[in-house]
C-alpha atoms as a PDB file:
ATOM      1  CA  UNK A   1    -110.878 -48.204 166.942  1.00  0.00           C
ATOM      2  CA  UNK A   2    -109.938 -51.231 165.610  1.00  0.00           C
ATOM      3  CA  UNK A   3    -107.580 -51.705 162.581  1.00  0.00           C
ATOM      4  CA  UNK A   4    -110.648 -52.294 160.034  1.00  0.00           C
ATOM      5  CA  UNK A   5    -111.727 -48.598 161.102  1.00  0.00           C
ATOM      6  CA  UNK A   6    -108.763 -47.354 160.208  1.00  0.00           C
ATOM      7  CA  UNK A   7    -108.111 -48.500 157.376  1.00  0.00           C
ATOM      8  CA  UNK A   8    -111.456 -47.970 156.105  1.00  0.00           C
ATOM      9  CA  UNK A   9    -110.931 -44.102 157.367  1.00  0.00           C
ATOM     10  CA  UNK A  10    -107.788 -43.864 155.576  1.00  0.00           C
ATOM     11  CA  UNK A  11    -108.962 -45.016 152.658  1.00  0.00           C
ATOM     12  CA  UNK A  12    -111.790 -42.535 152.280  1.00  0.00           C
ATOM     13  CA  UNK A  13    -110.184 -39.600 154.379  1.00  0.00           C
ATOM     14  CA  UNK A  14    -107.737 -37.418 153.008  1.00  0.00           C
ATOM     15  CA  UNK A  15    -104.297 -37.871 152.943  1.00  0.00           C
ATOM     16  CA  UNK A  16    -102.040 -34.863 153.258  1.00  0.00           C
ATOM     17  CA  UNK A  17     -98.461 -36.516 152.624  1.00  0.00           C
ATOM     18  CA  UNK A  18     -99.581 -38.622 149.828  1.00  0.00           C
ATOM     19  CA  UNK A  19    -101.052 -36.285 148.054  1.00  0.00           C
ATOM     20  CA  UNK A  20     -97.759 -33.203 148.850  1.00  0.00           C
ATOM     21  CA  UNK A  21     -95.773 -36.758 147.487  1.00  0.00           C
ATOM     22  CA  UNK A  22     -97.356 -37.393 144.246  1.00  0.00           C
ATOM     23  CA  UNK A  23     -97.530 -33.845 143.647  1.00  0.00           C
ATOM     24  CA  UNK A  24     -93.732 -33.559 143.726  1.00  0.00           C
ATOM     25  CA  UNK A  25     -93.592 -36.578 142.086  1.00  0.00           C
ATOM     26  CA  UNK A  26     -95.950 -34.769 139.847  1.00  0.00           C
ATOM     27  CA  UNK A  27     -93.192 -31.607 139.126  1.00  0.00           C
ATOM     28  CA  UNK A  28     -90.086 -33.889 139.283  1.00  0.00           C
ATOM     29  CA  UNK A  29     -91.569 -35.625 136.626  1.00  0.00           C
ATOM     30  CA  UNK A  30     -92.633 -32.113 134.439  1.00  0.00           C
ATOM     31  CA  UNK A  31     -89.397 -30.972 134.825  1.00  0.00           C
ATOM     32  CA  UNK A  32     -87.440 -33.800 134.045  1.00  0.00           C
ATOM     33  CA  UNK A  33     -89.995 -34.232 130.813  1.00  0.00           C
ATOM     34  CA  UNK A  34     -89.448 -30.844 130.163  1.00  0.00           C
ATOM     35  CA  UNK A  35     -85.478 -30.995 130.072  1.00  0.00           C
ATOM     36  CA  UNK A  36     -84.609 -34.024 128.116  1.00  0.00           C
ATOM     37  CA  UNK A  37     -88.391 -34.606 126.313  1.00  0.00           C
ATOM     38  CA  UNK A  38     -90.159 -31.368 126.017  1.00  0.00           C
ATOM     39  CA  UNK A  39     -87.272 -28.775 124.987  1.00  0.00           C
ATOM     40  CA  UNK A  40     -86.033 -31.140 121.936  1.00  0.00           C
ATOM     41  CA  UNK A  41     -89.226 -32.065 120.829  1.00  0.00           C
ATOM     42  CA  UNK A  42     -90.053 -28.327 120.854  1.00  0.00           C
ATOM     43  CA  UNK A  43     -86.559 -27.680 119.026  1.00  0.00           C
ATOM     44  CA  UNK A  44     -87.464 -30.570 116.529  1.00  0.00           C
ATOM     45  CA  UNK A  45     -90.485 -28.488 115.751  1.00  0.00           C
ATOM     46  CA  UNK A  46     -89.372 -25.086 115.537  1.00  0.00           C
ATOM     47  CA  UNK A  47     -86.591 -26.598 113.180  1.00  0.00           C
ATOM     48  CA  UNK A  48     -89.210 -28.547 111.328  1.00  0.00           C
ATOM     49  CA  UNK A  49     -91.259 -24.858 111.306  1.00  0.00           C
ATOM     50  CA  UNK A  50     -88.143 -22.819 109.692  1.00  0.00           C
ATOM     51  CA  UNK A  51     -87.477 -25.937 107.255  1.00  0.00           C
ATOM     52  CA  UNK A  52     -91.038 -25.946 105.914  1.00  0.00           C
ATOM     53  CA  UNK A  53     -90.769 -21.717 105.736  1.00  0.00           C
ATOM     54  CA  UNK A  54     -87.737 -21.713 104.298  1.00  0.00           C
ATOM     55  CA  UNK A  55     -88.957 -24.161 101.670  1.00  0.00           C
ATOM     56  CA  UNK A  56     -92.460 -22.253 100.876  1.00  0.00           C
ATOM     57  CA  UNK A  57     -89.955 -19.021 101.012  1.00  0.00           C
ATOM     58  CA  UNK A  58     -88.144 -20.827  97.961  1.00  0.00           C
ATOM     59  CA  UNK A  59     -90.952 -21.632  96.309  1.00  0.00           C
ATOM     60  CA  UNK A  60     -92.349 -18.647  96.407  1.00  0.00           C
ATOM     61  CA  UNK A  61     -89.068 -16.933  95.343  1.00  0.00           C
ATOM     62  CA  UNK A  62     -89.303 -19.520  92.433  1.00  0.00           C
ATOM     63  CA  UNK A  63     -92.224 -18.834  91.345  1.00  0.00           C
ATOM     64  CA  UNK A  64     -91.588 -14.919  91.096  1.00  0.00           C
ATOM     65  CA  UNK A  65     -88.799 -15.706  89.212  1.00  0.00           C
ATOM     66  CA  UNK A  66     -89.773 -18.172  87.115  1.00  0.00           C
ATOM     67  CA  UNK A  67     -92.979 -15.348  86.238  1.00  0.00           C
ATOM     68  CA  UNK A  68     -89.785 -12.953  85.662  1.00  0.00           C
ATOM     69  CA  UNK A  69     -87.946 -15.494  83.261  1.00  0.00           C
ATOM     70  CA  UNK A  70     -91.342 -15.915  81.342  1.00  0.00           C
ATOM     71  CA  UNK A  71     -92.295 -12.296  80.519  1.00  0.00           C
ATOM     72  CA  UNK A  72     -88.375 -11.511  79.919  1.00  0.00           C
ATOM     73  CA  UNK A  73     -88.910 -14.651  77.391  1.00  0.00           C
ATOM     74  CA  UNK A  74     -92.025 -12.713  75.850  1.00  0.00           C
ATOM     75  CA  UNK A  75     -90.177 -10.007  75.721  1.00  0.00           C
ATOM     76  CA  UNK A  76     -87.694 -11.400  74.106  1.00  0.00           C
ATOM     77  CA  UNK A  77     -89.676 -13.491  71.299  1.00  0.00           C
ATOM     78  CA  UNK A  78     -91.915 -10.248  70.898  1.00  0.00           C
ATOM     79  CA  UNK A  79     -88.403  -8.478  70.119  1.00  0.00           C
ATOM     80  CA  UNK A  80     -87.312 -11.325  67.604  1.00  0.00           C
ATOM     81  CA  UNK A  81     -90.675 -11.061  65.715  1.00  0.00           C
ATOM     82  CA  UNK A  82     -90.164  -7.705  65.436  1.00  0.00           C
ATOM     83  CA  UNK A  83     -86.774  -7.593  64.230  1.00  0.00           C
ATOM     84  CA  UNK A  84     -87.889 -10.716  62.047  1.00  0.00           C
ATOM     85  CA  UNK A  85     -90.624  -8.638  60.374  1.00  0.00           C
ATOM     86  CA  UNK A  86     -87.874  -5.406  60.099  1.00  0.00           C
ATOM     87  CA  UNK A  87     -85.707  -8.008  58.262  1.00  0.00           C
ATOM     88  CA  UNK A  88     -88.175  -9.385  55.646  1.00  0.00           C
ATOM     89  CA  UNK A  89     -89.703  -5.766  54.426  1.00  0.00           C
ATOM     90  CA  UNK A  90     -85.570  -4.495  54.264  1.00  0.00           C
ATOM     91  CA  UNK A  91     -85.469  -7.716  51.684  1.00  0.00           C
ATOM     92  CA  UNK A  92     -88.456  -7.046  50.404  1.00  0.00           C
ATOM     93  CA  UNK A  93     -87.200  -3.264  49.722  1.00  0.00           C
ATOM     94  CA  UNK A  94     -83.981  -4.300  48.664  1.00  0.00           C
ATOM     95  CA  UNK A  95     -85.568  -6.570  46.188  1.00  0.00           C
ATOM     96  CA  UNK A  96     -87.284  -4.345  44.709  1.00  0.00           C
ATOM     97  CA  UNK A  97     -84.366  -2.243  44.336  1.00  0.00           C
ATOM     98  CA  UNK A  98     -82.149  -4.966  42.632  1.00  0.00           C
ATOM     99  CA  UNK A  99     -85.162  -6.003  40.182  1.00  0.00           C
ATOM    100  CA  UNK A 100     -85.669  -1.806  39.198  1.00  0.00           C
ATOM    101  CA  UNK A 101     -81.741  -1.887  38.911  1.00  0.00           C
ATOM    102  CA  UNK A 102     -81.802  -5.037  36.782  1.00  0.00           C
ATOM    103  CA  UNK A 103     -85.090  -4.075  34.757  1.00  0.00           C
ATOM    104  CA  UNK A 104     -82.781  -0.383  33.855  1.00  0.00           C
ATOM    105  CA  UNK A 105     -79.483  -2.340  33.450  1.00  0.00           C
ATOM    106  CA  UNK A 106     -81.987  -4.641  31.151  1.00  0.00           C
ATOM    107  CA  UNK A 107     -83.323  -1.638  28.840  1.00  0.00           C
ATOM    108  CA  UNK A 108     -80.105   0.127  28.871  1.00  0.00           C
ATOM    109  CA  UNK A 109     -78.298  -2.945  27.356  1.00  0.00           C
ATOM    110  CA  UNK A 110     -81.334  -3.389  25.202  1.00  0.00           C
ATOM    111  CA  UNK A 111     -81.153   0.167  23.461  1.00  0.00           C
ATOM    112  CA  UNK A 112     -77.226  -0.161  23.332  1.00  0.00           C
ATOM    113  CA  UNK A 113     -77.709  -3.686  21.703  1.00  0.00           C
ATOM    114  CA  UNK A 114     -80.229  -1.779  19.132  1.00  0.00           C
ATOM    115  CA  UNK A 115     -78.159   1.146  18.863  1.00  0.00           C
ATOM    116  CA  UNK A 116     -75.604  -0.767  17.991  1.00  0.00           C
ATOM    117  CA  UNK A 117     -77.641  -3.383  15.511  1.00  0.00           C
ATOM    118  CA  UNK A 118     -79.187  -0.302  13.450  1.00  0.00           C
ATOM    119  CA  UNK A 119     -75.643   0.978  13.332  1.00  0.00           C
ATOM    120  CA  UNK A 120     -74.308  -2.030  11.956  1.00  0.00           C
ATOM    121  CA  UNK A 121     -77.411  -2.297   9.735  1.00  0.00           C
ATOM    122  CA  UNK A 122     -76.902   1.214   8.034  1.00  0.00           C
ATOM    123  CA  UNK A 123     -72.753   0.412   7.893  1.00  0.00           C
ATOM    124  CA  UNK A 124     -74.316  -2.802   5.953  1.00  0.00           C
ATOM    125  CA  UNK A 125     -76.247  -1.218   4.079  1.00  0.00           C
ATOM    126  CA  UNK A 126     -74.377   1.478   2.866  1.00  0.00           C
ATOM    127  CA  UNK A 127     -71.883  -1.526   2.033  1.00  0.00           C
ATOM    128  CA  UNK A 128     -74.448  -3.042   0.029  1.00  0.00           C
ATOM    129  CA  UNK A 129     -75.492   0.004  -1.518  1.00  0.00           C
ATOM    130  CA  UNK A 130     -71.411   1.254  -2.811  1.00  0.00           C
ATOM    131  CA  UNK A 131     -70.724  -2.799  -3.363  1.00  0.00           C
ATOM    132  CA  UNK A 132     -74.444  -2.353  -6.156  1.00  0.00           C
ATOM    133  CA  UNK A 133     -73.058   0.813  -7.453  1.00  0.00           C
ATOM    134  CA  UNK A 134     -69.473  -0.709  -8.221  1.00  0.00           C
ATOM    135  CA  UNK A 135     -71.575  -3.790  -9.481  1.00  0.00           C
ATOM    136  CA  UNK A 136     -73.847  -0.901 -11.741  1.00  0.00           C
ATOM    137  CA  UNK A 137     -70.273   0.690 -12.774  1.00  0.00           C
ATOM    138  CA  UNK A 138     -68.646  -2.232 -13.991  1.00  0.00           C
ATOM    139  CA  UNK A 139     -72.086  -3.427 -15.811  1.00  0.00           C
ATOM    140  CA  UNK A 140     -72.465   0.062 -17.558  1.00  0.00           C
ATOM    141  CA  UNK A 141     -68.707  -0.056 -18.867  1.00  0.00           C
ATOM    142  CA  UNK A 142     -69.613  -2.804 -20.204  1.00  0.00           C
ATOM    143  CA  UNK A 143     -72.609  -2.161 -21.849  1.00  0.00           C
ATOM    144  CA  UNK A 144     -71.675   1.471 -22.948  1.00  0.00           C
ATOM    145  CA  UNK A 145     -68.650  -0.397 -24.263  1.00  0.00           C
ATOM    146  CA  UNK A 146     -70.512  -2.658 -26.835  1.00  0.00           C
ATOM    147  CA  UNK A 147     -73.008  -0.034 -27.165  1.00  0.00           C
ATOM    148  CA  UNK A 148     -69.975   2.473 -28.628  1.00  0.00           C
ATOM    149  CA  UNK A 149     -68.245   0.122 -29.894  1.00  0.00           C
ATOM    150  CA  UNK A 150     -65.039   1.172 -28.931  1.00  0.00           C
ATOM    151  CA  UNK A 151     -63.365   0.353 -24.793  1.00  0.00           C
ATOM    152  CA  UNK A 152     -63.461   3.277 -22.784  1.00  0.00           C
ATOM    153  CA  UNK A 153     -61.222   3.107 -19.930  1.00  0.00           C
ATOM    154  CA  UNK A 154     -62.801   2.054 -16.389  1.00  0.00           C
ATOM    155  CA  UNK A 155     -61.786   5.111 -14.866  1.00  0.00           C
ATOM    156  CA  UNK A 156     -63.139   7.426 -17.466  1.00  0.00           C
ATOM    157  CA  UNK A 157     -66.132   5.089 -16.914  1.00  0.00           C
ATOM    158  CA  UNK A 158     -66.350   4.877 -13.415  1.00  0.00           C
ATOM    159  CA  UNK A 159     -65.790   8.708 -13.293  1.00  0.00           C
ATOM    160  CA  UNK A 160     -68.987   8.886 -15.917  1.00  0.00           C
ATOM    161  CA  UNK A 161     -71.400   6.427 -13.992  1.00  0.00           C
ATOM    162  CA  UNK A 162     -70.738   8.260 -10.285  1.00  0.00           C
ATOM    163  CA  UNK A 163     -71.541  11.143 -11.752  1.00  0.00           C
ATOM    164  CA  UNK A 164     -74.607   9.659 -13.540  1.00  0.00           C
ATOM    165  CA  UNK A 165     -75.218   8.543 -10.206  1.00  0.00           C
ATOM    166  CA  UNK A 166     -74.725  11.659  -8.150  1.00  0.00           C
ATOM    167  CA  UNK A 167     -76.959  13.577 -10.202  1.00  0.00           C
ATOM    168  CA  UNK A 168     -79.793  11.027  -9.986  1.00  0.00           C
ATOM    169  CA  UNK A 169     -79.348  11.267  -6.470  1.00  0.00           C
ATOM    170  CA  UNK A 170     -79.941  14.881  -6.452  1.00  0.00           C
ATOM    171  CA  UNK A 171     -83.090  14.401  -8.163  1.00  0.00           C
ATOM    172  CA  UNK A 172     -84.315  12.334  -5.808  1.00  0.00           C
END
């Protein structure tokens, strides 16, 4: 066999020690990739896969509570419109209340006022009416006093006129 042969046979035959080599090669290489490449690139990505849970956790822990902020806020505002609308028909009652109380204190003052103007009216009047019959008094002294001739006194006068008077009234 010459060295052409050989070579030619050892190129297409099969090679036991080159192939046990490149398969340890082959694990050296797996292991050493799995060590120092494989193990934190794996770590890397189970980090990276609690980072991006944790996140969507928070979000979604958020979001329920951001849903629990807005209905206590609907609550709320549903409570204020309802204590709003308690408020306005208490002012509206209360109004009421004060105008009745003012519309009475209104009338009351407005009889007392009349009350007290007819009073004063009569207490004029009656002033009026004495102030006339002193007036009629003096005037029929007078006149009975030219009439007779002679002065009669004012009391004997006076006393004759009320009488006069008195029994006119009775007549009446």
């Amino acid at each position: 066999m010459n060295l052409d042969n050989l070579i030619l046979a050892e190129a297409h035959g099969f090679n036991g020690g080159d192939v046990l080599a490149t398969l340890v090669i082959f694990l050296i290489l797996m292991i050493l990739l799995k060590k120092f490449a494989w193990g934190p690139l794996m770590g890397i990505m189970q980090q990276r896969e609690e980072l991006v849970s944790g996140e969507i956790e928070a979000a979604e822990n958020a979001r329920i509570e951001t849903a629990k902020a807005l209905e206590e806020q609907k609550a709320l505002l549903k409570e204020a419109r309802t204590e709003a609308q308690a408020i306005i028909e208490s002012a509206k009652k209360q109004g009421e209340v004060q105008r009745d109380e003012i519309i009475t204190t209104a009338r009351t003052e407005a009889n007392r006022l009349k009350d007290s103007a007819v009073r004063e009216i009569e207490t004029e009047k009656e002033k009026a009416i004495a102030a006339v019959r002193d007036e009629v008094v003096s005037l029929s002294v007078l006149a009975a006093s030219k009439v007779l001739g002679k002065e009669i006194s004012e009391e004997d006068n006076s006393a004759l006129i009320k009488e006069t008077i008195a029994k006119a009234g009775e007549a009446k």
